[in-house]
Protein backbone atom coordinates (compact mmCIF):
# COMPACT_ATOMS: atom_id res chain seq x y z
CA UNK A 1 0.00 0.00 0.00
CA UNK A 2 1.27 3.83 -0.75
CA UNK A 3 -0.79 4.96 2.10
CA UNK A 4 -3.01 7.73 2.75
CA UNK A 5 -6.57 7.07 3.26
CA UNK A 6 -7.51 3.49 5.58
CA UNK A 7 -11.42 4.63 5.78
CA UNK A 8 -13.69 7.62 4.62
CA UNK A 9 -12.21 10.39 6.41
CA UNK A 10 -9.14 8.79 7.99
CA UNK A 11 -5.80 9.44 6.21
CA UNK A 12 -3.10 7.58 7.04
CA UNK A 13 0.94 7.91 6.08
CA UNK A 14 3.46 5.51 5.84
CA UNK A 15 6.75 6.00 8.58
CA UNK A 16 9.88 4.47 8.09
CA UNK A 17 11.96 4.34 10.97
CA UNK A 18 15.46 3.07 11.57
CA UNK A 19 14.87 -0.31 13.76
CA UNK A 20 16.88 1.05 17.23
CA UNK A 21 18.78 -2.51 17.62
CA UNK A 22 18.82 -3.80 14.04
CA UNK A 23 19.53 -0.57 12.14
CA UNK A 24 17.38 -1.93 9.48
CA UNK A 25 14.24 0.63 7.71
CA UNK A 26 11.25 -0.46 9.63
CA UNK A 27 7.82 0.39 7.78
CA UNK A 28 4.46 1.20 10.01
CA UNK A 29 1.27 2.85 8.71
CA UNK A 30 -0.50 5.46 10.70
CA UNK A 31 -3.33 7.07 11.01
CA UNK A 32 -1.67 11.00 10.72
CA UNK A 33 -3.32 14.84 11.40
CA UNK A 34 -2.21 18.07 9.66
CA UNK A 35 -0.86 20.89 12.25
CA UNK A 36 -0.35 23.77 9.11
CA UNK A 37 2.58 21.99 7.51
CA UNK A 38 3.66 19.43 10.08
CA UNK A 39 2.20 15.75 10.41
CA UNK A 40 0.81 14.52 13.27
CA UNK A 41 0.80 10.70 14.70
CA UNK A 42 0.07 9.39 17.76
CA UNK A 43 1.72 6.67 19.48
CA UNK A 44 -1.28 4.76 20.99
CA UNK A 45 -0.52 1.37 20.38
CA UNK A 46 -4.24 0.71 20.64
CA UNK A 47 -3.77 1.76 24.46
CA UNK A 48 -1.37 -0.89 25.45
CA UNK A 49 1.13 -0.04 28.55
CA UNK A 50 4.26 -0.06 26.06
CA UNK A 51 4.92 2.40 23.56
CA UNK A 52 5.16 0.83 19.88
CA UNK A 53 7.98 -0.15 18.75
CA UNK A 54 8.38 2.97 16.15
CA UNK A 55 7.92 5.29 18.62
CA UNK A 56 10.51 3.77 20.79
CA UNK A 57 13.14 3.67 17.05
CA UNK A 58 12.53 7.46 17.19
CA UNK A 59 14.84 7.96 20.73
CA UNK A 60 17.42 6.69 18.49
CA UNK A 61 17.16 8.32 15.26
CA UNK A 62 14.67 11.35 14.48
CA UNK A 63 15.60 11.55 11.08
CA UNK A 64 12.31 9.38 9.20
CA UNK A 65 10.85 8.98 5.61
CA UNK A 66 7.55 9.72 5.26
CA UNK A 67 5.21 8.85 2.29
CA UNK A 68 1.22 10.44 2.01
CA UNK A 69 -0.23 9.14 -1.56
CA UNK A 70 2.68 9.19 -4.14
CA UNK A 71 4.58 12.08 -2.26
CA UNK A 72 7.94 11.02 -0.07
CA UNK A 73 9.91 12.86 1.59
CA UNK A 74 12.25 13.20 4.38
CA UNK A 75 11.53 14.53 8.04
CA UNK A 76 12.39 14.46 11.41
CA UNK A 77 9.97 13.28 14.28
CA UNK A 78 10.14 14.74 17.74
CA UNK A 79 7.74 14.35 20.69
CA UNK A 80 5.29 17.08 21.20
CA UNK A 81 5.97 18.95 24.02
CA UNK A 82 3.62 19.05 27.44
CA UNK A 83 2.70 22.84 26.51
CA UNK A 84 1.46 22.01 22.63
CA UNK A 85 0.18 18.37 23.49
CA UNK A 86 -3.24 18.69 24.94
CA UNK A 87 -3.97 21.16 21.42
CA UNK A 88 -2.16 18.74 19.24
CA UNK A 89 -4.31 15.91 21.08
CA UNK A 90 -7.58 17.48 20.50
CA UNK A 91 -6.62 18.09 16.09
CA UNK A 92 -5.52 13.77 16.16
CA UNK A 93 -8.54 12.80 18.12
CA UNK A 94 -10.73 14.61 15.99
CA UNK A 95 -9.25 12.15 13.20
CA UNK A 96 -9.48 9.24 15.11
CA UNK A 97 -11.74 9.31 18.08
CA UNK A 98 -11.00 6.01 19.31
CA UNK A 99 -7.50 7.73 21.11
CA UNK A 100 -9.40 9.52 23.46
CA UNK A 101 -10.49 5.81 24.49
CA UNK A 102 -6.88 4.29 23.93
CA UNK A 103 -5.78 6.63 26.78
CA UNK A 104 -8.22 5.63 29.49
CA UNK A 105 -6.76 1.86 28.90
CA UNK A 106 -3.11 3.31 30.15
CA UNK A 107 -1.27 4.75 32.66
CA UNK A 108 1.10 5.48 30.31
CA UNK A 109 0.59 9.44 28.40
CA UNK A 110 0.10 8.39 25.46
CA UNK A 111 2.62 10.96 22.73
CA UNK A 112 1.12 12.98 19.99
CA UNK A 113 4.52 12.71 17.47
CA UNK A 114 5.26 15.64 15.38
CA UNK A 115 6.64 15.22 12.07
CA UNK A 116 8.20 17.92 9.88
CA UNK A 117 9.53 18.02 6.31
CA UNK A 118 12.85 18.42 5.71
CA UNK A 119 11.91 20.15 2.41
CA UNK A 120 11.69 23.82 2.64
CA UNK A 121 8.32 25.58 1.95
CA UNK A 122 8.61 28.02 -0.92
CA UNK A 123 7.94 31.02 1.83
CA UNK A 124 11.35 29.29 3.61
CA UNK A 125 13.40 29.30 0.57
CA UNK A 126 12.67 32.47 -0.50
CA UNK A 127 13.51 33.92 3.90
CA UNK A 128 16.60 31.97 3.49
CA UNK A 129 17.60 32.93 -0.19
CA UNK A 130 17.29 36.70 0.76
CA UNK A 131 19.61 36.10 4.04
CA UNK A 132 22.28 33.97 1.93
CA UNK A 133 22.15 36.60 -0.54
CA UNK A 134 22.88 39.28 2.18
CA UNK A 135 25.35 37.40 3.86
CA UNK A 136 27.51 36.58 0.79
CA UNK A 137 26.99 39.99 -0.85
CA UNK A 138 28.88 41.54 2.07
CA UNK A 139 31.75 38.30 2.08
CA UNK A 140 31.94 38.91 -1.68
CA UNK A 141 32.07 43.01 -1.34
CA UNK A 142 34.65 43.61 1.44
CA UNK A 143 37.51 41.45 -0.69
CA UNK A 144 38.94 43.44 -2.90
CA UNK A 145 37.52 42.57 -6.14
CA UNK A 146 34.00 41.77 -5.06
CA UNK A 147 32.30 44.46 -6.88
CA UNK A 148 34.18 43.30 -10.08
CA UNK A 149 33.74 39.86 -9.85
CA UNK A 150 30.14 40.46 -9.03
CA UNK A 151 29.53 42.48 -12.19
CA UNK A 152 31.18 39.40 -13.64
CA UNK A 153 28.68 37.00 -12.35
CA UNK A 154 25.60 39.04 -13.34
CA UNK A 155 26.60 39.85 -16.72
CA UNK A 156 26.68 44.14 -15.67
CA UNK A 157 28.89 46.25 -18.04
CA UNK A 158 29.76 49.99 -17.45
């Protein structure tokens, strides 16, 4: 499966993790939420005590692949933290309803995992472009021959 929606209404993502004693890609499909641009997953493990095995792969590597539909990508997965949880909760369990039930079957907190694209958003690369072209204009400008050998790059004649 490519992953993305399990039932009417219910998308789902595919996660590959790096296995935390094998070091081998380990593949898990989850039910996911959008926060804006971020992914959201929650590691219920249908309200066992333990936390599932991906979840526990992510103390040892955050970096993840991540396919929705035909799109893949890579991201990084952290733990929400306790100030953004209980809103992060709320946007997952509108998804999935059943987690609200999960967590009465635990002792454990059950995480809300947030997931974010290493790719840079257009708005990002645009911020970032502007700084590196700030930044290197003034490297390039206080060496001697900056101004020349930026007229050179840009094709500018006098």
């Amino acid at each position: 499966t490519d992953g993305h929606e399990w039932k009417p209404g219910v998308p789902t993502l595919l996660l590959t993790t790096t296995g935390n004693k094998t070091g081998l890609p380990r593949r898990t499909a989850l039910i996911y939420a959008k926060d804006g641009d971020t992914y959201l997953v929650v590691a219920s493990n249908g309200g066992s005590a333990g936390h599932p095995a991906w979840y526990r792969n992510l103390d040892a590597d955050p970096h993840v692949d991540i396919q929705v539909g035909a799109e893949e990508f890579e991201a990084t997965a952290r733990t929400a933290t306790a100030d953004e949880r209980e809103r992060l909760w709320r946007l997952a369990a509108r998804v999935w309803p059943a987690y609200d039930a999960y967590q009465t079957r635990t002792e454990r907190e059950i995480p809300v995992v947030v997931v974010t694209s290493k790719v840079l958003t257009e708005e990002e690369r645009d911020i970032l472009g502007a700084q590196a072209t700030a930044v290197l204009s003034k490297e390039v400008l206080s060496r001697p021959d900056g101004a020349e050998r930026i007229r050179s790059a840009i094709g500018y004649r006098n």
